[in-house]
C-alpha atoms as a PDB file:
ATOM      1  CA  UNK A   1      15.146  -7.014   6.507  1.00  0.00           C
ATOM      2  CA  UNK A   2      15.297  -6.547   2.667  1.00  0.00           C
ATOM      3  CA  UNK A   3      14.836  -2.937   1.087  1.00  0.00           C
ATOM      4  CA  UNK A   4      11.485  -4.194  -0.129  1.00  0.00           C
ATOM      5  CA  UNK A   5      10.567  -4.978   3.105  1.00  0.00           C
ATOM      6  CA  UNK A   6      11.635  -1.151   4.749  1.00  0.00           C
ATOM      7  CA  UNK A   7       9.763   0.168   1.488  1.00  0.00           C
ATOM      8  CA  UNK A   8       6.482  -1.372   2.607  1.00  0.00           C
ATOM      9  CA  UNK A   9       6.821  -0.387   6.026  1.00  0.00           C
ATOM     10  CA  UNK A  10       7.705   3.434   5.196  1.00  0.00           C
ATOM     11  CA  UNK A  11       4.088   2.569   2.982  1.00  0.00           C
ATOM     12  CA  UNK A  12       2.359   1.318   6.030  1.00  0.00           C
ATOM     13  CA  UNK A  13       3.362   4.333   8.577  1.00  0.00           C
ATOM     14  CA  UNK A  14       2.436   7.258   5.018  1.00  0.00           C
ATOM     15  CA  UNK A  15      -1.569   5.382   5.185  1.00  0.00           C
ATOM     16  CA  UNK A  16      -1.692   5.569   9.048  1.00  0.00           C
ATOM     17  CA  UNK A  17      -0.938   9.473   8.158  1.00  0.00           C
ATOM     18  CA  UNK A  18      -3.440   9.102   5.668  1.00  0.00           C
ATOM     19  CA  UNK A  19      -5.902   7.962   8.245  1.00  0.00           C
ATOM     20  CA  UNK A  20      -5.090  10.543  10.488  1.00  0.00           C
ATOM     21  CA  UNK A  21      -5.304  13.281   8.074  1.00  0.00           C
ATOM     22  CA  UNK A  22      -7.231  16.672   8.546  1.00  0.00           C
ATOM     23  CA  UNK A  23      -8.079  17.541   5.057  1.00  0.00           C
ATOM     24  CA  UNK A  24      -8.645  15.583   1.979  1.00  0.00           C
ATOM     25  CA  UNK A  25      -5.384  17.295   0.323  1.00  0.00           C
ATOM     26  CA  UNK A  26      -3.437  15.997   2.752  1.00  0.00           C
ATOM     27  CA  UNK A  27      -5.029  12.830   2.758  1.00  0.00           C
ATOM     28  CA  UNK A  28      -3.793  12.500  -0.976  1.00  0.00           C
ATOM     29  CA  UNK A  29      -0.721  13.602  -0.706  1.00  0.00           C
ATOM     30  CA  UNK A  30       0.397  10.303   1.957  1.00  0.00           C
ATOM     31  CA  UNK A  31      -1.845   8.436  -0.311  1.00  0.00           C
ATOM     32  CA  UNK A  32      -0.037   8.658  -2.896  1.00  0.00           C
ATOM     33  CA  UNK A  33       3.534   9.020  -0.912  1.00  0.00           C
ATOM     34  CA  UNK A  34       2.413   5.570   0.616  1.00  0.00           C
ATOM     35  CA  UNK A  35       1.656   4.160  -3.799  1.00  0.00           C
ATOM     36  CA  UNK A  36       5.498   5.470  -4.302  1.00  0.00           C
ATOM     37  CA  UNK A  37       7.066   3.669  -1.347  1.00  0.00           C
ATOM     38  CA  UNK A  38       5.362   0.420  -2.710  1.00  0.00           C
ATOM     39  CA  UNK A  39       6.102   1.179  -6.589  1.00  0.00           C
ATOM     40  CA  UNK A  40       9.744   1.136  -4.987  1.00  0.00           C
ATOM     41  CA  UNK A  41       9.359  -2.118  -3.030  1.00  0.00           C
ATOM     42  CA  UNK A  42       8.016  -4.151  -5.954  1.00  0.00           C
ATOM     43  CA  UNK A  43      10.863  -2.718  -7.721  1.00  0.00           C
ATOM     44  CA  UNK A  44      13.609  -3.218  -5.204  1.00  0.00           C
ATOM     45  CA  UNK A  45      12.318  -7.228  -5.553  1.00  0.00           C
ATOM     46  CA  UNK A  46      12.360  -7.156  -9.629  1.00  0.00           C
ATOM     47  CA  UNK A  47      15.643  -5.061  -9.732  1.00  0.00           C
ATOM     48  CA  UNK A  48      17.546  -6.696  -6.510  1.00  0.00           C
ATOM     49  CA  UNK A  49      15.621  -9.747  -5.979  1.00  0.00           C
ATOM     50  CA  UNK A  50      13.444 -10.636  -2.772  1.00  0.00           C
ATOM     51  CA  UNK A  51      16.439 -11.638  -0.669  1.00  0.00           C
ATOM     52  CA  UNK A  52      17.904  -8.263  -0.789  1.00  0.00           C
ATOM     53  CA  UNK A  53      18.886  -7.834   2.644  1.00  0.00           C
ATOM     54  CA  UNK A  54      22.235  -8.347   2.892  1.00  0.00           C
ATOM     55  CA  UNK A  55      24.598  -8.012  -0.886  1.00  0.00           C
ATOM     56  CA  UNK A  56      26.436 -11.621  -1.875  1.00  0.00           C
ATOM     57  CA  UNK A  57      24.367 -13.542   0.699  1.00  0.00           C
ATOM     58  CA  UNK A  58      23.351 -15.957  -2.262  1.00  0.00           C
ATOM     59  CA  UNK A  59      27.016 -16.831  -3.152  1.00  0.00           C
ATOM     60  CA  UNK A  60      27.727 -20.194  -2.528  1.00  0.00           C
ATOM     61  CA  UNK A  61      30.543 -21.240   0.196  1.00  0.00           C
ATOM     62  CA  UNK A  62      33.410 -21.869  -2.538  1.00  0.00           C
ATOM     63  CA  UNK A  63      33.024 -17.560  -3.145  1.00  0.00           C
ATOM     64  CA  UNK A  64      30.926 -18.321  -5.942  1.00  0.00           C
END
């Protein structure tokens, strides 16, 4: 699984909180935890590529 991919996820589980909030501060406040973790997935794929999972996987077999 690529970072990007863990960064959405960690996204997915701040809006259930969201969901399951008690006040509309704290509703926010995963709201906008859940924006962050996917500002950093769509990052992780410009920075790292979407194939991130695993470093030198793209090299070719001669070590390339």
């Amino acid at each position: 699984m690529s970072k990007a991919d863990q960064f959405r996820q960690y996204a997915e589980e701040a809006l259930r909180w969201a969901r399951q909030s008690k006040t509309e501060k704290e509703k926010q406040a995963y709201t906008d935890l859940a924006l962050t973790w996917m500002q950093a997935a769509v990052q992780s794929e410009h920075i790292f590529g979407v194939n991130d999972s695993a470093p030198g996987r793209q090299l070719t077999a001669g070590g390339r």
